[in-house]
Each structure stands twice: as C-alpha cells, then as structure tokens.
N, C-alpha and C. Protein backbone atom coordinates (compact mmCIF):
# COMPACT_ATOMS: atom_id res chain seq x y z
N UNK A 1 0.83 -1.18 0.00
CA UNK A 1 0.00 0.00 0.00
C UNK A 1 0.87 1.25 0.00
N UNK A 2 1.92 1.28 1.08
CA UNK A 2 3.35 2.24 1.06
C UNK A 2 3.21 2.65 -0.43
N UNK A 3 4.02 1.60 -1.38
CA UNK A 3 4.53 1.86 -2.47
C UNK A 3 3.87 2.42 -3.16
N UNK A 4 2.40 1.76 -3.70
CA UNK A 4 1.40 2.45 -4.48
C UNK A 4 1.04 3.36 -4.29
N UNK A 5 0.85 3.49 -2.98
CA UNK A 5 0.49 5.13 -2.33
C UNK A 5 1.30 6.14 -3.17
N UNK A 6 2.91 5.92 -2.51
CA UNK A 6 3.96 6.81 -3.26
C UNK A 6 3.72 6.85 -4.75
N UNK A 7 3.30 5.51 -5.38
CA UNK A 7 3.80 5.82 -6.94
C UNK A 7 2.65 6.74 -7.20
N UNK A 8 1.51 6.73 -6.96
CA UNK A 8 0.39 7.52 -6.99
C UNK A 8 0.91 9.02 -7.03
N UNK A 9 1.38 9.53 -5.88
CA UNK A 9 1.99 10.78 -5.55
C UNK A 9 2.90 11.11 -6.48
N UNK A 10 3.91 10.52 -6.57
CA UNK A 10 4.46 10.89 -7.61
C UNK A 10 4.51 11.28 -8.82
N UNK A 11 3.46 10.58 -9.20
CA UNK A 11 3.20 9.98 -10.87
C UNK A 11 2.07 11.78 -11.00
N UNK A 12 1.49 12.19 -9.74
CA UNK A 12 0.44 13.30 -9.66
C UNK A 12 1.27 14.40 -10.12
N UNK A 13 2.44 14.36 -8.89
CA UNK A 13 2.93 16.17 -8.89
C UNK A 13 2.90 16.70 -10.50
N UNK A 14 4.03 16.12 -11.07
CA UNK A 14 4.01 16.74 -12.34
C UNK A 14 2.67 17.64 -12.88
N UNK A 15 1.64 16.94 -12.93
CA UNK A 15 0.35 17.47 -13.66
C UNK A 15 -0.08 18.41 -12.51
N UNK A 16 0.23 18.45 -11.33
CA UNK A 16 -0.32 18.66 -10.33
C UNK A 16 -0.24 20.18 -10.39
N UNK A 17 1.13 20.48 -10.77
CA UNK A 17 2.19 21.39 -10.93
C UNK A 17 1.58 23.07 -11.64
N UNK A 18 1.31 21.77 -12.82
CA UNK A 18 0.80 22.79 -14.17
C UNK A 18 -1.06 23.15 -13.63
N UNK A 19 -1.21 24.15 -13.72
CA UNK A 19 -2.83 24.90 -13.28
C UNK A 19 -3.75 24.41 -13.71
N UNK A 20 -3.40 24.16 -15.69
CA UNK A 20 -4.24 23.36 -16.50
C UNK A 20 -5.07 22.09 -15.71
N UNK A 21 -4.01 21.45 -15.44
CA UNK A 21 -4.17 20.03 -15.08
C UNK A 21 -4.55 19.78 -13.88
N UNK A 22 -4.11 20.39 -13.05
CA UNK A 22 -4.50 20.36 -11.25
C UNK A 22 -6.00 19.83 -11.34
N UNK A 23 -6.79 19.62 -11.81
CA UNK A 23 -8.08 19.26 -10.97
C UNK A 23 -8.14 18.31 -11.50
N UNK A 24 -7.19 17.39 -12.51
CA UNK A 24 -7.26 16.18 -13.11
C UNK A 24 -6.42 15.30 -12.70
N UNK A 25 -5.78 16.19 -11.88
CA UNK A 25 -4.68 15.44 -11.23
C UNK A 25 -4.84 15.11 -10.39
N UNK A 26 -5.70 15.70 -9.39
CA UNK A 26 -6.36 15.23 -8.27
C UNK A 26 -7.29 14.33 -8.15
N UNK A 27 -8.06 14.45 -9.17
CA UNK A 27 -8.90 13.16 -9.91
C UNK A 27 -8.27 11.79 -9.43
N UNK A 28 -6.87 11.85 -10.21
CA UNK A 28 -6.41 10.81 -10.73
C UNK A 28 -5.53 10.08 -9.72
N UNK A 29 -5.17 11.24 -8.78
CA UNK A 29 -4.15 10.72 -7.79
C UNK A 29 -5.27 9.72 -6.49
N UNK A 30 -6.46 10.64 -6.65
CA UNK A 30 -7.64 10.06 -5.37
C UNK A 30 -7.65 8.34 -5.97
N UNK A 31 -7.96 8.61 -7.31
CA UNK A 31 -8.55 7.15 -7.95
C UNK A 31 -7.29 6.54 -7.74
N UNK A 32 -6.27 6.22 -8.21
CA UNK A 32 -4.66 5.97 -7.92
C UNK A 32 -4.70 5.33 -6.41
N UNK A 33 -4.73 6.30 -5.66
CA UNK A 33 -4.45 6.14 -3.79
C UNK A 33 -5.82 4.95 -3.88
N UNK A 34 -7.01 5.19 -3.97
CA UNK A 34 -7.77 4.23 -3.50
C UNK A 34 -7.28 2.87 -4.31
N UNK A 35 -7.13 2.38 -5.40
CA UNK A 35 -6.64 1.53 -6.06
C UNK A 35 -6.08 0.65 -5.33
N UNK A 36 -4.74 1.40 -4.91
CA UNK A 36 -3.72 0.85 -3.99
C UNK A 36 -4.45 0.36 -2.74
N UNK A 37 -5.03 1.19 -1.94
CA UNK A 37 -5.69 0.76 -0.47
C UNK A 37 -6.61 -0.40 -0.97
N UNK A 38 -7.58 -0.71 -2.00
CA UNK A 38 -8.21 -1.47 -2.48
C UNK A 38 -7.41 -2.81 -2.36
N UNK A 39 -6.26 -2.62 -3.34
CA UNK A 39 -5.25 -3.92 -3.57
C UNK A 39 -4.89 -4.00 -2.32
N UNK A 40 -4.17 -3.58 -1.44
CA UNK A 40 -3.65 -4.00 -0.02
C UNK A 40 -4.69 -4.32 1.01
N UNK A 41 -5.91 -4.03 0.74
CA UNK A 41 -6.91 -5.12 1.61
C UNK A 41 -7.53 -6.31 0.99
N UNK A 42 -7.61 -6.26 -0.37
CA UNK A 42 -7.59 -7.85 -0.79
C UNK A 42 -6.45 -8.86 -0.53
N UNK A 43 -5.17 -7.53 -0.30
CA UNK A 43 -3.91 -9.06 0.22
C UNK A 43 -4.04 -9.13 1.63
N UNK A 44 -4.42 -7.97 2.45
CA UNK A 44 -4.52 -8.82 3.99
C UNK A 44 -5.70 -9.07 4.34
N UNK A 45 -6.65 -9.58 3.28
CA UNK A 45 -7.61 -10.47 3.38
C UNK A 45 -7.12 -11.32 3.08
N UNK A 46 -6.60 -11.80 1.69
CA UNK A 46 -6.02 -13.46 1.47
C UNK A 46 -5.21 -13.59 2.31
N UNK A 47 -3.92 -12.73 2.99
CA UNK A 47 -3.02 -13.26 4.11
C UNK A 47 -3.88 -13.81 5.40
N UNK A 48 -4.74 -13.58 5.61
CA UNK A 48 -5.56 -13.58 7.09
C UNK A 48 -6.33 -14.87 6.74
N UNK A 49 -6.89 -15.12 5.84
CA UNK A 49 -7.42 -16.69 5.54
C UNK A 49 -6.34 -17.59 5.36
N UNK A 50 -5.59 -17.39 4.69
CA UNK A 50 -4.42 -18.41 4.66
C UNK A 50 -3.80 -18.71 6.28
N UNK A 51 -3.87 -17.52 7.02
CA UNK A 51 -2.92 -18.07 8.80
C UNK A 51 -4.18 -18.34 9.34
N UNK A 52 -5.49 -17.97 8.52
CA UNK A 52 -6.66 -19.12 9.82
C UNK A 52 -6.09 -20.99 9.22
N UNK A 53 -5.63 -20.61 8.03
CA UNK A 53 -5.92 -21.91 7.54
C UNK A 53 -4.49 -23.29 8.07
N UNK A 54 -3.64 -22.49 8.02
CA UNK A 54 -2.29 -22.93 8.25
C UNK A 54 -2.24 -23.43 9.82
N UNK A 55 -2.79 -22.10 10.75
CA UNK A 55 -3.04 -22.31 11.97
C UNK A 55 -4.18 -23.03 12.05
N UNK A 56 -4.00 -24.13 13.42
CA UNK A 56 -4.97 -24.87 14.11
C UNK A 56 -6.10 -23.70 13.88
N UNK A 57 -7.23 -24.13 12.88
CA UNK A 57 -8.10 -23.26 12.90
C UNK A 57 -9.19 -23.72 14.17
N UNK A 58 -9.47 -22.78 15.31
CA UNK A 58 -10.52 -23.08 16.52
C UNK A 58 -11.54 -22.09 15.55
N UNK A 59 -12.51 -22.55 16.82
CA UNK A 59 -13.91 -21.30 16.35
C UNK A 59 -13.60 -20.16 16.60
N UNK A 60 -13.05 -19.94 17.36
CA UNK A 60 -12.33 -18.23 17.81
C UNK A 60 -11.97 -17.72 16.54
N UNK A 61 -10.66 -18.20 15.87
CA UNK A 61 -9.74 -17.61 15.11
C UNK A 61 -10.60 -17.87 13.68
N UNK A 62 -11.72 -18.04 13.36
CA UNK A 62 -12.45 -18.70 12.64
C UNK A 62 -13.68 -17.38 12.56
N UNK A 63 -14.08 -17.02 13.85
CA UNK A 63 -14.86 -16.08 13.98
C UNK A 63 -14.28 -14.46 13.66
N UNK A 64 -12.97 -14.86 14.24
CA UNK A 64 -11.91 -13.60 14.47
C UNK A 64 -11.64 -13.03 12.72
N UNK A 65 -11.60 -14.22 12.45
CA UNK A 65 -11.50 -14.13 10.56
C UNK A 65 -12.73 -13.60 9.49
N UNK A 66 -13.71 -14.02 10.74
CA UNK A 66 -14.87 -13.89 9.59
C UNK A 66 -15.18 -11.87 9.94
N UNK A 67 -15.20 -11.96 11.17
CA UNK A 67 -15.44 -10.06 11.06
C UNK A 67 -14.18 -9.53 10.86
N UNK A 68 -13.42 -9.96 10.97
CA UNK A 68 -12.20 -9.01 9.71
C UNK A 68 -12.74 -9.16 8.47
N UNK A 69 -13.21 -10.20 7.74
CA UNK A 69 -13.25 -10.12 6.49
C UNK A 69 -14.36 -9.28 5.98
N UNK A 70 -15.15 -9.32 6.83
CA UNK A 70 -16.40 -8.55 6.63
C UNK A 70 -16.17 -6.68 7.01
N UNK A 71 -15.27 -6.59 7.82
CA UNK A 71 -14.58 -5.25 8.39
C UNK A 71 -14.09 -4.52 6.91
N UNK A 72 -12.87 -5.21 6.35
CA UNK A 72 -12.79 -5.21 5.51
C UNK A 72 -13.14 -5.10 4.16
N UNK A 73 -14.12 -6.02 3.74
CA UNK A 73 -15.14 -5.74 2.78
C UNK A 73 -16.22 -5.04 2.81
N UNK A 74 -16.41 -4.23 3.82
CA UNK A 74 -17.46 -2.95 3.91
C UNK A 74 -16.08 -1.54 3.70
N UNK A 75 -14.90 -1.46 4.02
CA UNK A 75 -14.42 -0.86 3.80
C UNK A 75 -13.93 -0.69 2.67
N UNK A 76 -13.60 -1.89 1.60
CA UNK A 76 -13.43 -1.91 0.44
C UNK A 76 -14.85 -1.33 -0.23
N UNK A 77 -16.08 -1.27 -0.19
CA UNK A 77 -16.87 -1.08 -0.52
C UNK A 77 -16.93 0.31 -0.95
N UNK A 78 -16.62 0.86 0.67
CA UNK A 78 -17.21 2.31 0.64
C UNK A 78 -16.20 2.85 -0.03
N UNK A 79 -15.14 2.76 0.24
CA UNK A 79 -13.91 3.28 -0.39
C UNK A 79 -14.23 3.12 -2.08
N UNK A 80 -14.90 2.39 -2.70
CA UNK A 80 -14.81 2.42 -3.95
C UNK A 80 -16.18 3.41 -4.45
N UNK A 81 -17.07 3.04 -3.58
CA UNK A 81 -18.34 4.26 -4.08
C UNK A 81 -17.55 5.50 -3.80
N UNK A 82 -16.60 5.91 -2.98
CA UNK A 82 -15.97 7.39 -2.86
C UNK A 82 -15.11 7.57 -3.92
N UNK A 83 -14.34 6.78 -4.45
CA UNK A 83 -13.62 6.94 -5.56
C UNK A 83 -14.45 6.96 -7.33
N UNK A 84 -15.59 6.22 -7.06
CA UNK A 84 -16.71 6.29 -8.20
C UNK A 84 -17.30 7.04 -8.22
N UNK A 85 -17.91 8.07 -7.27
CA UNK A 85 -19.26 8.65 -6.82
C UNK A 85 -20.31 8.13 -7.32
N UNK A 86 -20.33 6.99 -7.07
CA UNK A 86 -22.12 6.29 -7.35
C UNK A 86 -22.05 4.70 -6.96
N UNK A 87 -23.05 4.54 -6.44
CA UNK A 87 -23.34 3.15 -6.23
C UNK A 87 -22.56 2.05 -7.13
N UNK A 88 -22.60 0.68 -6.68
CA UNK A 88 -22.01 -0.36 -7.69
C UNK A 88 -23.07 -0.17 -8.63
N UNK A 89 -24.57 -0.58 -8.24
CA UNK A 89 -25.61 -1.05 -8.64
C UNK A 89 -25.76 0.05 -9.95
N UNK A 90 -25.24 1.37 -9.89
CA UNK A 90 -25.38 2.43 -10.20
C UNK A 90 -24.55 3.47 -11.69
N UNK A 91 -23.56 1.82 -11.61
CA UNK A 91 -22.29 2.35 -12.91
C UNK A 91 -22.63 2.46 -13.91
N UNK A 92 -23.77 1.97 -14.25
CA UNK A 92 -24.07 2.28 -15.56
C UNK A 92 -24.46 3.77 -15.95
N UNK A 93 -24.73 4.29 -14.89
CA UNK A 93 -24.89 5.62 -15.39
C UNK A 93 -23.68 6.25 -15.64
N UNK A 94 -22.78 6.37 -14.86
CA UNK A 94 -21.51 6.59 -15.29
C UNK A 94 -20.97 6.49 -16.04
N UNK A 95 -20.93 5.17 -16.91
CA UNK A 95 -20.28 4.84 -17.96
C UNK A 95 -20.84 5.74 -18.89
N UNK A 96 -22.39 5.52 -18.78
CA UNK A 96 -23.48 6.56 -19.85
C UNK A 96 -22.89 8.09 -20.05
N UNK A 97 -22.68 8.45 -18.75
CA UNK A 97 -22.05 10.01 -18.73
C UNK A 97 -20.91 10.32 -19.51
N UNK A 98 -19.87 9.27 -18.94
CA UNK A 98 -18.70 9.42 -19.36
C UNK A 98 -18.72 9.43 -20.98
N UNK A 99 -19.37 8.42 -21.79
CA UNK A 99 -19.53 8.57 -22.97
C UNK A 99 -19.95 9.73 -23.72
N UNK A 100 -21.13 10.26 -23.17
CA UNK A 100 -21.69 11.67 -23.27
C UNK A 100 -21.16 12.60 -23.38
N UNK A 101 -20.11 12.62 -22.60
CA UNK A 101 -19.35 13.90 -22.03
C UNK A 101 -18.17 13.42 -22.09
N UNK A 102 -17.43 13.34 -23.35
CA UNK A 102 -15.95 12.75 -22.57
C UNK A 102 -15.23 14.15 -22.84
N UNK A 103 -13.80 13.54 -22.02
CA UNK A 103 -13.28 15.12 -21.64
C UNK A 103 -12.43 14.95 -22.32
C-alpha cells in the first residue's frame, strides 16, 4: 500500500504542478491512492485466511476471521463508491455520462 500510495503521488505532482491540469490530477491521484488501499486489503484479506488456515483453525480464530473479512469488505466497498461517486448497482450511469461527455 506504502509503495502504491507513493507511486500515486508521484506519478500526480508533475500534472499537479501545471494549473491546467490540477483538478485532473487530483482526480487521478484520489482514484490511484484508493486503487492501492483497495489492492492492499484484498492481500490482507487473502493473508488472514491463509494463517486461519495454516493455523490450528478453533472457532475463535475462525470467527476472528470472519469479522475481519467482513470489516474489511465494507471498507473496500465504501472506499470504492468514494472513488466512483455512485453506487455499484449504479455504474451504468456513469459509464453513460462518461460517454456523453468525454473530456
């Protein structure tokens, strides 16, 4: 997440820089940063099932697994309607727009 984070940032300033571009850059760096946070909770979701699995799985560490994963996947959620502004259920309008209006 570190890394992507950074490459995100990085990859922004440039455009960031120029006045033109600044509000596309910000666009792009938000969508970018969430990307990354996206990808690094699908891996410490698969890391966290794999050590229930490896470890003597009890009902504890079993339970302990299941509301992380669910912790998790409501956070992946929201995080992506903030980076979309619209529902999953809801992309099609988006796509519709974007076609409409491309920039």
């Amino acid at each position: 997440m570190v890394l992507g984070g950074a490459a995100a940032v990085i990859a922004a300033v440039p455009a960031g820089l120029r006045t033109a571009t600044r509000q596309r850059a910000y666009e792009e760096l938000r969508r970018n940063l969430g990307r990354a946070i996206l990808l690094g909770l699908e891996v410490l979701i698969i890391a966290d099932i794999i050590r229930t699995i490896v470890v003597a799985p009890t009902p504890e560490s079993v339970l302990v697994l299941g509301s992380i994963v669910v912790i998790r996947v409501l956070l992946s959620f929201s995080l992506e309607v903030e980076m979309d502004g619209v529902w999953p259920w809801a992309r099609w309008r988006l796509a519709a727009t974007r076609t409409q209006n491309p920039r």
